[in-house]
N, C-alpha and C. Protein backbone atom coordinates (compact mmCIF):
# COMPACT_ATOMS: atom_id res chain seq x y z
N UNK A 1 -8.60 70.43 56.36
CA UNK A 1 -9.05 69.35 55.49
C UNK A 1 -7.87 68.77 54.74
N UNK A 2 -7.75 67.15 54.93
CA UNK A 2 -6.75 66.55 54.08
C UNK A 2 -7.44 65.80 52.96
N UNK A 3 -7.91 65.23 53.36
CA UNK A 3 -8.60 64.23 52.16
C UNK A 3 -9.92 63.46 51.84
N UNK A 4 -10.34 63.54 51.12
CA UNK A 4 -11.99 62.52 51.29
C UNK A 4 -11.02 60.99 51.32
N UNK A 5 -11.88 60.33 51.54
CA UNK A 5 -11.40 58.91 51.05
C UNK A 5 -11.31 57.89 49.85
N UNK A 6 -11.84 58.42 49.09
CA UNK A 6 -11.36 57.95 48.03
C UNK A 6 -9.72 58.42 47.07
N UNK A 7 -9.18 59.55 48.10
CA UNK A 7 -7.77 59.89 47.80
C UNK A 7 -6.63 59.79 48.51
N UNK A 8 -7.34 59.31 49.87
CA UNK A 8 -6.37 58.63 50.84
C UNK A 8 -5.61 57.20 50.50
N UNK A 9 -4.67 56.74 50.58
CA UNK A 9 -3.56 55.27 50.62
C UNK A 9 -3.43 54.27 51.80
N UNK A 10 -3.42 53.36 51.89
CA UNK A 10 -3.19 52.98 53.12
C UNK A 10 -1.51 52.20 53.05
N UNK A 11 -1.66 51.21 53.86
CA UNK A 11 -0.45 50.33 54.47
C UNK A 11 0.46 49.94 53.36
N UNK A 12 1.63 50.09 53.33
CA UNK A 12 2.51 49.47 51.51
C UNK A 12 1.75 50.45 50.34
N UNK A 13 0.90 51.51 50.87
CA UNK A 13 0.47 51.74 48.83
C UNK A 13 1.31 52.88 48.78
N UNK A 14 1.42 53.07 47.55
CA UNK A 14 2.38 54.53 46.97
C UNK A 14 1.75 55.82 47.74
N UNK A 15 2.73 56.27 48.21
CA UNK A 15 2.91 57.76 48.27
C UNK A 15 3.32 58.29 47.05
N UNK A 16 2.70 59.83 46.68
CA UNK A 16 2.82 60.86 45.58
C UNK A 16 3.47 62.07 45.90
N UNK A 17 4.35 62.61 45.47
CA UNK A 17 5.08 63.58 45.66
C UNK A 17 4.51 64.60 44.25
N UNK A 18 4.50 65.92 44.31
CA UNK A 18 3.69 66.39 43.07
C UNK A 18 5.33 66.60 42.21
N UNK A 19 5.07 66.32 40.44
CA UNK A 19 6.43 66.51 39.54
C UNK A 19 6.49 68.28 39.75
N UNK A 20 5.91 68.98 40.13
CA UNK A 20 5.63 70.66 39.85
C UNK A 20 6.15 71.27 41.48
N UNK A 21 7.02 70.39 42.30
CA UNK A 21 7.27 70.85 43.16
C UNK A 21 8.73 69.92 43.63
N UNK A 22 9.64 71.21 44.40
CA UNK A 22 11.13 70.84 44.26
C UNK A 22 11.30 70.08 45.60
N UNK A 23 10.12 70.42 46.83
CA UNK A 23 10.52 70.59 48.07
C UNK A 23 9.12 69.66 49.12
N UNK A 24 9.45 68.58 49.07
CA UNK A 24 8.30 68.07 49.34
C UNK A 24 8.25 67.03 50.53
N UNK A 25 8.03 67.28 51.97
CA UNK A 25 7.89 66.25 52.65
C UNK A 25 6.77 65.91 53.46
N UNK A 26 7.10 64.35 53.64
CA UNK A 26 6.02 63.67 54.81
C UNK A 26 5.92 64.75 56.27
N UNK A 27 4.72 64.15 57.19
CA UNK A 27 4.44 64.94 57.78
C UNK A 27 3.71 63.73 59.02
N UNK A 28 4.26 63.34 59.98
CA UNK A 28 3.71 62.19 60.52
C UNK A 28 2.74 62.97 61.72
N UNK A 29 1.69 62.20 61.76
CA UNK A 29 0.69 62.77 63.07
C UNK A 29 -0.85 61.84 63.07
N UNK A 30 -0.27 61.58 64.28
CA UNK A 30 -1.34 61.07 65.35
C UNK A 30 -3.17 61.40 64.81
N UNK A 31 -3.56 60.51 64.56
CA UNK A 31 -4.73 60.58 63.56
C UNK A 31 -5.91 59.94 64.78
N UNK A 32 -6.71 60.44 64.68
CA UNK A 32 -7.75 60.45 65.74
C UNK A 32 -8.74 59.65 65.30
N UNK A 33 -9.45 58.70 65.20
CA UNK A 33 -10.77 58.26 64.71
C UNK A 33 -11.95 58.65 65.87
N UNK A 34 -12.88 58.92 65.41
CA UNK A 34 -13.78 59.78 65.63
C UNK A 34 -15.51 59.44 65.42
N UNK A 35 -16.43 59.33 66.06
CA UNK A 35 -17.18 58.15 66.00
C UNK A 35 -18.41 59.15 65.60
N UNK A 36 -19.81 58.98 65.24
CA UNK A 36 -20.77 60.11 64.94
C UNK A 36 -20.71 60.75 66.07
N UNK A 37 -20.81 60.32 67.36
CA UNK A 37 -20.74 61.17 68.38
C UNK A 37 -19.90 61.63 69.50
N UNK A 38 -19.08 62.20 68.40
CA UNK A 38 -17.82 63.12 67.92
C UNK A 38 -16.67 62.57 69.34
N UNK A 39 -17.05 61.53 69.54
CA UNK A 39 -15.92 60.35 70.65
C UNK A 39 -15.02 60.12 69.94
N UNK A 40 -13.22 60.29 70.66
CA UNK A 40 -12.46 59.53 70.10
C UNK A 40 -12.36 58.00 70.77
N UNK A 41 -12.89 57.48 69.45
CA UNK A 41 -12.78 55.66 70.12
C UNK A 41 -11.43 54.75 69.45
N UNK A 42 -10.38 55.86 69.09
CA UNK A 42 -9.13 54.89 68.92
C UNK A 42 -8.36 55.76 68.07
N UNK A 43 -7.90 55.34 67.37
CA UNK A 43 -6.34 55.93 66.46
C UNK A 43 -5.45 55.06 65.73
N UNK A 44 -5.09 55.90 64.33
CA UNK A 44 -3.90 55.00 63.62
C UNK A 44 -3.36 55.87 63.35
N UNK A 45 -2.34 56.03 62.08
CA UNK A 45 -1.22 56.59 61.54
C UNK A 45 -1.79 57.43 60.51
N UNK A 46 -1.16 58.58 60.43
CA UNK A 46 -1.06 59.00 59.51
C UNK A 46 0.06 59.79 58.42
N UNK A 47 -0.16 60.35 57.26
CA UNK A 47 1.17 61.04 57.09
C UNK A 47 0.79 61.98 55.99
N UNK A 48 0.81 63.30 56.19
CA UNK A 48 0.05 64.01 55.81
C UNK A 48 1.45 64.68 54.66
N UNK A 49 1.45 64.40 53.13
CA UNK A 49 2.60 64.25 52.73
C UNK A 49 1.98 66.12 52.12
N UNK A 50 3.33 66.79 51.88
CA UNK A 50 3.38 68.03 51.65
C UNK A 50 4.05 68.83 50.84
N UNK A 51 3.80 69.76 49.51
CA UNK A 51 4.66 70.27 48.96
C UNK A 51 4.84 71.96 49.54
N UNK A 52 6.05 71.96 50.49
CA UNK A 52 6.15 73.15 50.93
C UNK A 52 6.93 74.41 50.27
N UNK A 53 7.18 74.06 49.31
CA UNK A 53 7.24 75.47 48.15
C UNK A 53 6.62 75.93 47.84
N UNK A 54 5.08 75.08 47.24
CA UNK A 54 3.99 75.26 46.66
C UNK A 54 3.22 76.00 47.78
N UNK A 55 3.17 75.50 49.14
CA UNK A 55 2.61 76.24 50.18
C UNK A 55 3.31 77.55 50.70
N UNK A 56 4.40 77.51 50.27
CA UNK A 56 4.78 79.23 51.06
C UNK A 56 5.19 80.04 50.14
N UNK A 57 5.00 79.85 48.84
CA UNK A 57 4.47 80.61 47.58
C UNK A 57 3.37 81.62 47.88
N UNK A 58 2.35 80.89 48.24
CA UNK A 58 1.08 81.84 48.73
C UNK A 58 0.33 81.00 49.34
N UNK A 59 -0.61 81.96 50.04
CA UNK A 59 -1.10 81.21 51.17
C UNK A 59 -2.40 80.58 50.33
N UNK A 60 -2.83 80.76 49.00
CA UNK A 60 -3.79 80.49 48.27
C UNK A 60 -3.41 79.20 47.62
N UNK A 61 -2.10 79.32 47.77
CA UNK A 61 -2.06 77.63 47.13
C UNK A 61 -2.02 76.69 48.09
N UNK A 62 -2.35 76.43 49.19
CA UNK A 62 -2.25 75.68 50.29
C UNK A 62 -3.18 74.38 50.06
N UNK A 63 -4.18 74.67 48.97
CA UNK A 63 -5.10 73.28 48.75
C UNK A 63 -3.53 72.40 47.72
N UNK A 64 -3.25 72.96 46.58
CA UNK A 64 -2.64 72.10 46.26
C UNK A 64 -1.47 71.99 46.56
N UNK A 65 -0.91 72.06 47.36
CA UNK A 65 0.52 71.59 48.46
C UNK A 65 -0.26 70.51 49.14
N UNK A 66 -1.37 69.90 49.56
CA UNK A 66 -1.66 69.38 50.32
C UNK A 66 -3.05 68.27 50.16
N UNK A 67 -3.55 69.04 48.81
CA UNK A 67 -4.64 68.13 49.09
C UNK A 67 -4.66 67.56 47.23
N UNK A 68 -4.30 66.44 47.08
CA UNK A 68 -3.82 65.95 45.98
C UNK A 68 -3.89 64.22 45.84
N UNK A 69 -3.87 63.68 44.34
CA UNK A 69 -4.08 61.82 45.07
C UNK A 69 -2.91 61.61 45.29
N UNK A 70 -3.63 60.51 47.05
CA UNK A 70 -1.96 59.56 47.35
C UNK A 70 -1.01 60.58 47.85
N UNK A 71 -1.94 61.99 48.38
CA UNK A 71 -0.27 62.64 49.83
C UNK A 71 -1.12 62.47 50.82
N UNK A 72 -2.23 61.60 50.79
CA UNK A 72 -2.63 61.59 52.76
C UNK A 72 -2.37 59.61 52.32
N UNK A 73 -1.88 59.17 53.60
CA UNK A 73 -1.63 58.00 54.02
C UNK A 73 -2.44 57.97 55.06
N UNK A 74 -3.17 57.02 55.57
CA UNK A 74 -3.41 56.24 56.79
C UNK A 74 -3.21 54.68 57.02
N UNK A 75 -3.33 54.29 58.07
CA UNK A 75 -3.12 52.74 58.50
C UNK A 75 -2.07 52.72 60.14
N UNK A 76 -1.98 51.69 59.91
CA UNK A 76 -2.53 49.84 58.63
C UNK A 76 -3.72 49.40 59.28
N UNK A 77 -4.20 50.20 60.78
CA UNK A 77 -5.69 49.53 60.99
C UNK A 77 -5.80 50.47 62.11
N UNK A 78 -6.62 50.27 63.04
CA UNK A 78 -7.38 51.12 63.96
C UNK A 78 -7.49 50.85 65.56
N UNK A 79 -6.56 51.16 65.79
CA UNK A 79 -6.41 50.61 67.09
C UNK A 79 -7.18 51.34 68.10
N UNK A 80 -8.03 50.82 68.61
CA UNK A 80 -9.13 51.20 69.52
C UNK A 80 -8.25 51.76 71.01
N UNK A 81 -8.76 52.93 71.32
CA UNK A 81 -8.31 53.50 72.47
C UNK A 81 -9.04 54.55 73.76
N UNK A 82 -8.77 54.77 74.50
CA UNK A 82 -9.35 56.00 75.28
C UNK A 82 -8.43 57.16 74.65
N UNK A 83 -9.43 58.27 75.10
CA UNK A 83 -8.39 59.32 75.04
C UNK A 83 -7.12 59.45 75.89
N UNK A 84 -7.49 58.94 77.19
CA UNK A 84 -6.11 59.44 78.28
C UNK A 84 -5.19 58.30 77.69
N UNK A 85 -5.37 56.84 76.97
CA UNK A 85 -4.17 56.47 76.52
C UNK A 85 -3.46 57.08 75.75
N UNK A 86 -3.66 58.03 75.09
CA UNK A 86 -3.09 59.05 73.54
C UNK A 86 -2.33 59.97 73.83
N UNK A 87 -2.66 60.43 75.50
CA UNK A 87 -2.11 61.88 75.69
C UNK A 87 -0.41 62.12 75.60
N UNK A 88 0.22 60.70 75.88
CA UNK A 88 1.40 61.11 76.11
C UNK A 88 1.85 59.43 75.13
N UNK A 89 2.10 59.33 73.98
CA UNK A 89 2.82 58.71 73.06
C UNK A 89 3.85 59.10 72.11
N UNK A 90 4.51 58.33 71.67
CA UNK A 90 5.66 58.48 70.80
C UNK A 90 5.07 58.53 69.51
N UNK A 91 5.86 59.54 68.63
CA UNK A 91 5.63 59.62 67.12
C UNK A 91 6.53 59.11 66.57
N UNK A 92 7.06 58.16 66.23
CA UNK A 92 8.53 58.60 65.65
C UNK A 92 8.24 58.32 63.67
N UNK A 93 9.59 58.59 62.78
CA UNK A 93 9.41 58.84 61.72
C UNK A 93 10.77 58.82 60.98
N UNK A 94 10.69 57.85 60.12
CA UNK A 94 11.76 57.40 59.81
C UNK A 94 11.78 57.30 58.07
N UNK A 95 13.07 57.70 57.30
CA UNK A 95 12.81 58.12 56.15
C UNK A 95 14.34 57.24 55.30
N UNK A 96 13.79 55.86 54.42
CA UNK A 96 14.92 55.11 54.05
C UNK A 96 15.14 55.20 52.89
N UNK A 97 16.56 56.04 52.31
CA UNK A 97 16.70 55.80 50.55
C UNK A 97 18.19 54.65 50.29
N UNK A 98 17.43 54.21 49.71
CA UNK A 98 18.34 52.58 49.27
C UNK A 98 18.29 52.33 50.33
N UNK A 99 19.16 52.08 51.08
CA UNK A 99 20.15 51.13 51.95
C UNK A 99 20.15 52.15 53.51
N UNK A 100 20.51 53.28 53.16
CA UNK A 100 20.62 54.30 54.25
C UNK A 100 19.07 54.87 54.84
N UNK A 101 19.48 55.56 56.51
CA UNK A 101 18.23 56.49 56.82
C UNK A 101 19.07 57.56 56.63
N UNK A 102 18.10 58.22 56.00
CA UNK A 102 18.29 59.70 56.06
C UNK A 102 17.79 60.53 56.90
N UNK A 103 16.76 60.00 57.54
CA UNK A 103 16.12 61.01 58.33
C UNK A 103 15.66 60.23 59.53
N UNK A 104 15.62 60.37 60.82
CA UNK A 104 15.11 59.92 61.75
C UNK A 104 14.86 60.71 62.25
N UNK A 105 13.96 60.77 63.12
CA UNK A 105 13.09 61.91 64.82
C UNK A 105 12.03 61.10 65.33
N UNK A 106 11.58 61.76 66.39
CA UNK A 106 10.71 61.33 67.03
C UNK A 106 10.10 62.41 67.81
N UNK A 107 8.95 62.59 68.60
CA UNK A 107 8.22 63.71 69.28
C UNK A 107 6.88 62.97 70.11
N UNK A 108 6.48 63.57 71.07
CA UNK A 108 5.20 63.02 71.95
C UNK A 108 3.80 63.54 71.83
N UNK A 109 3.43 63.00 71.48
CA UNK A 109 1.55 63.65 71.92
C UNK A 109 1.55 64.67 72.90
N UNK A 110 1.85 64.84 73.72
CA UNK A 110 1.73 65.73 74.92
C UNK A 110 2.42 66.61 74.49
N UNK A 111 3.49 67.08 73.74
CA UNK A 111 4.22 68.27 73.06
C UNK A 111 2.92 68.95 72.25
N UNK A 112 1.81 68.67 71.61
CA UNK A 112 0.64 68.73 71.31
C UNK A 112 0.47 70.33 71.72
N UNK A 113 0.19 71.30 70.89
CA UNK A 113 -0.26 72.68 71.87
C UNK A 113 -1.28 72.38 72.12
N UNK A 114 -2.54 72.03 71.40
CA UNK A 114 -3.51 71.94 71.94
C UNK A 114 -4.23 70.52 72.48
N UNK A 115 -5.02 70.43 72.90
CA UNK A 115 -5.76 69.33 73.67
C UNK A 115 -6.66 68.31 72.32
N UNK A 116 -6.50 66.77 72.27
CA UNK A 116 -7.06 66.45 71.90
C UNK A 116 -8.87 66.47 71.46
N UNK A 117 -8.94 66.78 72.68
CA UNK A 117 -10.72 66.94 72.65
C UNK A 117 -10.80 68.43 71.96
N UNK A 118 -9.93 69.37 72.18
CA UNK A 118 -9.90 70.72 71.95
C UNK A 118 -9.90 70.57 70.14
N UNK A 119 -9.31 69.80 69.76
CA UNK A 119 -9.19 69.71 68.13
C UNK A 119 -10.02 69.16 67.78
N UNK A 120 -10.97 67.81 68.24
CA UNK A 120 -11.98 67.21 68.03
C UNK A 120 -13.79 68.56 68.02
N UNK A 121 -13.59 68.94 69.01
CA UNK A 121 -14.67 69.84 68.69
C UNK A 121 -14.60 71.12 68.34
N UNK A 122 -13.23 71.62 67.88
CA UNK A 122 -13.03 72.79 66.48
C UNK A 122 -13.80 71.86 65.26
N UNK A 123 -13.14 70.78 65.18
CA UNK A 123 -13.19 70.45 64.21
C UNK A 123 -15.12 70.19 63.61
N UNK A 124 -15.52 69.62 64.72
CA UNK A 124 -16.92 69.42 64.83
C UNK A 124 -17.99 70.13 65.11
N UNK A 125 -17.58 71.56 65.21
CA UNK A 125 -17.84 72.85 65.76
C UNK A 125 -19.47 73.53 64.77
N UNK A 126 -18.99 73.11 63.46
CA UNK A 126 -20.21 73.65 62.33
C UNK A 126 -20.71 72.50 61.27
N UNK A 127 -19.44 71.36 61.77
CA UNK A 127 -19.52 70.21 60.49
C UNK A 127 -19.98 69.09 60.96
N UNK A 128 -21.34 68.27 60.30
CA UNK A 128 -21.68 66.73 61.10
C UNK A 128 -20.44 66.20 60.51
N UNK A 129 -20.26 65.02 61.29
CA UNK A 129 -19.60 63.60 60.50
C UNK A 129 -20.81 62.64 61.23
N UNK A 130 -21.88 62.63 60.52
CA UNK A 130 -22.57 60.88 61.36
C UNK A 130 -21.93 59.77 60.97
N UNK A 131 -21.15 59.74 60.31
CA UNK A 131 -20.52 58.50 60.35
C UNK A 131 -19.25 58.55 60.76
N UNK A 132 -18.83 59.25 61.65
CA UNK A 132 -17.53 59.63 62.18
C UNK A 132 -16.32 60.50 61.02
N UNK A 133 -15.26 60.34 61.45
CA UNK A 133 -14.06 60.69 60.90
C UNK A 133 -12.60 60.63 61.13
N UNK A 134 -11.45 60.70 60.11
CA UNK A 134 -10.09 60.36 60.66
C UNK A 134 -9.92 62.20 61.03
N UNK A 135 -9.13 62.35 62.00
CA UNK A 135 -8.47 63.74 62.43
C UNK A 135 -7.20 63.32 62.58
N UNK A 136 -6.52 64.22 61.36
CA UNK A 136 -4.78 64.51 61.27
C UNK A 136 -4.93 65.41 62.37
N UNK A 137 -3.99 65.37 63.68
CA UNK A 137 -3.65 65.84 64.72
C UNK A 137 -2.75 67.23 64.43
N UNK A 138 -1.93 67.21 63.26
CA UNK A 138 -0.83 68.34 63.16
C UNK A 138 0.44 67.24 63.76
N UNK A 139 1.55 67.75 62.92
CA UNK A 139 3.01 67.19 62.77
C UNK A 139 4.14 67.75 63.91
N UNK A 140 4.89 67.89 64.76
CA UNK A 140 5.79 68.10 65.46
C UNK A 140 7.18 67.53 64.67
N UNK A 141 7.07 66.85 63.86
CA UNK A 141 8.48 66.61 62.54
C UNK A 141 8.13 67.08 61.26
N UNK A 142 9.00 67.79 61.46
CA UNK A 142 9.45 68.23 59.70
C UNK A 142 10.52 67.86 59.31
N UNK A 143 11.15 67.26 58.26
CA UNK A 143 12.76 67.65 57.59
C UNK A 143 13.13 68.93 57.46
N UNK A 144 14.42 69.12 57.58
CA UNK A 144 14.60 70.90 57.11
C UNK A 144 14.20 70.96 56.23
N UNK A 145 15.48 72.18 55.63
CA UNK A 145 14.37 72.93 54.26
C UNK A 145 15.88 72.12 53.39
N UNK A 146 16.85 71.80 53.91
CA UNK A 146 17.34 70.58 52.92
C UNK A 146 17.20 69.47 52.32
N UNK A 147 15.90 68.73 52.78
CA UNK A 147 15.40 67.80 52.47
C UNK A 147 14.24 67.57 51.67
N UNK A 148 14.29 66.82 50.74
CA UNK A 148 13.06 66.92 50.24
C UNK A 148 12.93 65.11 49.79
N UNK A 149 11.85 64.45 49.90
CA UNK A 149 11.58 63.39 49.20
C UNK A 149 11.94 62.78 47.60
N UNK A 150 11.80 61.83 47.27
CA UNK A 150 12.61 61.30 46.03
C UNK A 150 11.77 60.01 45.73
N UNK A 151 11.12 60.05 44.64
CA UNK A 151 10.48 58.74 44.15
C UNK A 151 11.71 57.31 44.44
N UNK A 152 10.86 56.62 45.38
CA UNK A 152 11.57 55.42 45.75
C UNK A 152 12.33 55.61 47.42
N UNK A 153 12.06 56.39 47.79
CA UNK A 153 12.12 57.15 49.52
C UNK A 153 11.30 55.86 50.23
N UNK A 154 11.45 55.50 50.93
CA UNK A 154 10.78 54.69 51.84
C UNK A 154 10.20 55.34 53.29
N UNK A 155 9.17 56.10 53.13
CA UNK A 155 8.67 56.75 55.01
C UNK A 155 8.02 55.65 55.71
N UNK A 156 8.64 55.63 56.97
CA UNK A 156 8.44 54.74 58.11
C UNK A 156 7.64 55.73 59.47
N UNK A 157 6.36 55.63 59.38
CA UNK A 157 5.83 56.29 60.56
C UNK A 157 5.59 55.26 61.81
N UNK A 158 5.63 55.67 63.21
CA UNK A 158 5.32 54.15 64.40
C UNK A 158 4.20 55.55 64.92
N UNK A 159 3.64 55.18 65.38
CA UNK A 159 2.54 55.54 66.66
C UNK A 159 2.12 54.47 67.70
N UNK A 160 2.79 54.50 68.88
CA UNK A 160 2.59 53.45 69.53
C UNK A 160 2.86 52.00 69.13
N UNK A 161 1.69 51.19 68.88
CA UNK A 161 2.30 49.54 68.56
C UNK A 161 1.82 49.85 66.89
N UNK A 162 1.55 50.80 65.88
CA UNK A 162 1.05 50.69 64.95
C UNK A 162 1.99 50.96 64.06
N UNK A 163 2.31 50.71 62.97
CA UNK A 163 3.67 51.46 61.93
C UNK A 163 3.11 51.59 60.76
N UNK A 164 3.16 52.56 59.86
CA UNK A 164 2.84 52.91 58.61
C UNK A 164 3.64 53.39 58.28
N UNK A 165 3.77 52.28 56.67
CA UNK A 165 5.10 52.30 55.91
C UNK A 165 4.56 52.46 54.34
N UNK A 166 5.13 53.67 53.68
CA UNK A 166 5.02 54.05 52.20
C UNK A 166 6.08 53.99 51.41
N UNK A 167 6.07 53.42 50.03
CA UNK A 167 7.10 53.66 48.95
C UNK A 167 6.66 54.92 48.39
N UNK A 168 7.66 56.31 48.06
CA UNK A 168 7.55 57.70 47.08
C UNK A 168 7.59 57.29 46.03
N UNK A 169 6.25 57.76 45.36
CA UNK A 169 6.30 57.63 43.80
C UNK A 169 6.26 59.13 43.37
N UNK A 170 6.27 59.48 41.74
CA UNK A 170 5.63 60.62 41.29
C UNK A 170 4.65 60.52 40.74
């Protein structure tokens, strides 16, 4: 679980980094939309932002490393798809302070351990969504453990033809 929606951000809105944590990064992944009957009928961006001090402190603090206002991003819209178009796409993820990147990577859907449909019905396994749902896929980029975000960071996520772009606030 990342977020209800009323704590999610979309396209241009602030990203939140928590002030109570030293070590904090974005987390880009392939976001599934998900229809009541539990079909994936497309996909956008997401960026599942993270305080990983706070999370490997203990495994009990893992809600708030993660689930907080303004660290889940989605957007900028919903691009309707099959599943077999998804299986094998580019993530890439790009991280701009001032003037410079600091961080670039990229990774594929198909690097994926598990199977899209395979995450779709864990996920749907005990829980309705009748009105569907977004599914964060899981991240294949991390920054090291030298990096950490900075109010005024610019993250650049692409998924296919879609890009989601955040300013870091605190």
């Amino acid at each position: 679980f990342k977020s209800i929606g009323w704590r999610a951000i979309g396209h241009k809105m602030p990203i939140r980094i928590r002030r109570d944590s030293g070590w904090n990064v974005p987390e880009p992944e392939l976001t599934l939309v998900i229809n009541g009957q539990r079909e994936i009928v497309g996909f956008c961006v997401g960026n599942d932002v993270s305080s990983r001090d706070i999370e490997g402190a203990n495994p009990l603090y893992l809600p708030q490393a993660k689930v907080y206002n303004a660290s889940c991003a989605v957007g900028p819209g919903i691009e309707i798809a099959d599943v077999d178009q998804l299986r094998d796409i580019t993530i890439q993820v790009e991280i701009v302070r001032g003037d410079k990147i600091l961080y670039k990577d990229e990774t594929r859907s198909s690097q994926m351990k598990r199977s899209l449909e395979e995450l779709v019905d864990y996920l749907t396994k005990e829980i309705d969504f009748p009105q569907g749902a977004f599914l964060m896929t899981g991240t294949g980029i991390v920054p090291g453990d030298d990096f950490s975000l900075q109010p005024g960071d610019v993250v650049r996520i692409n998924i296919a033809s879609l890009s989601l772009e955040n300013e870091v606030s605190s």
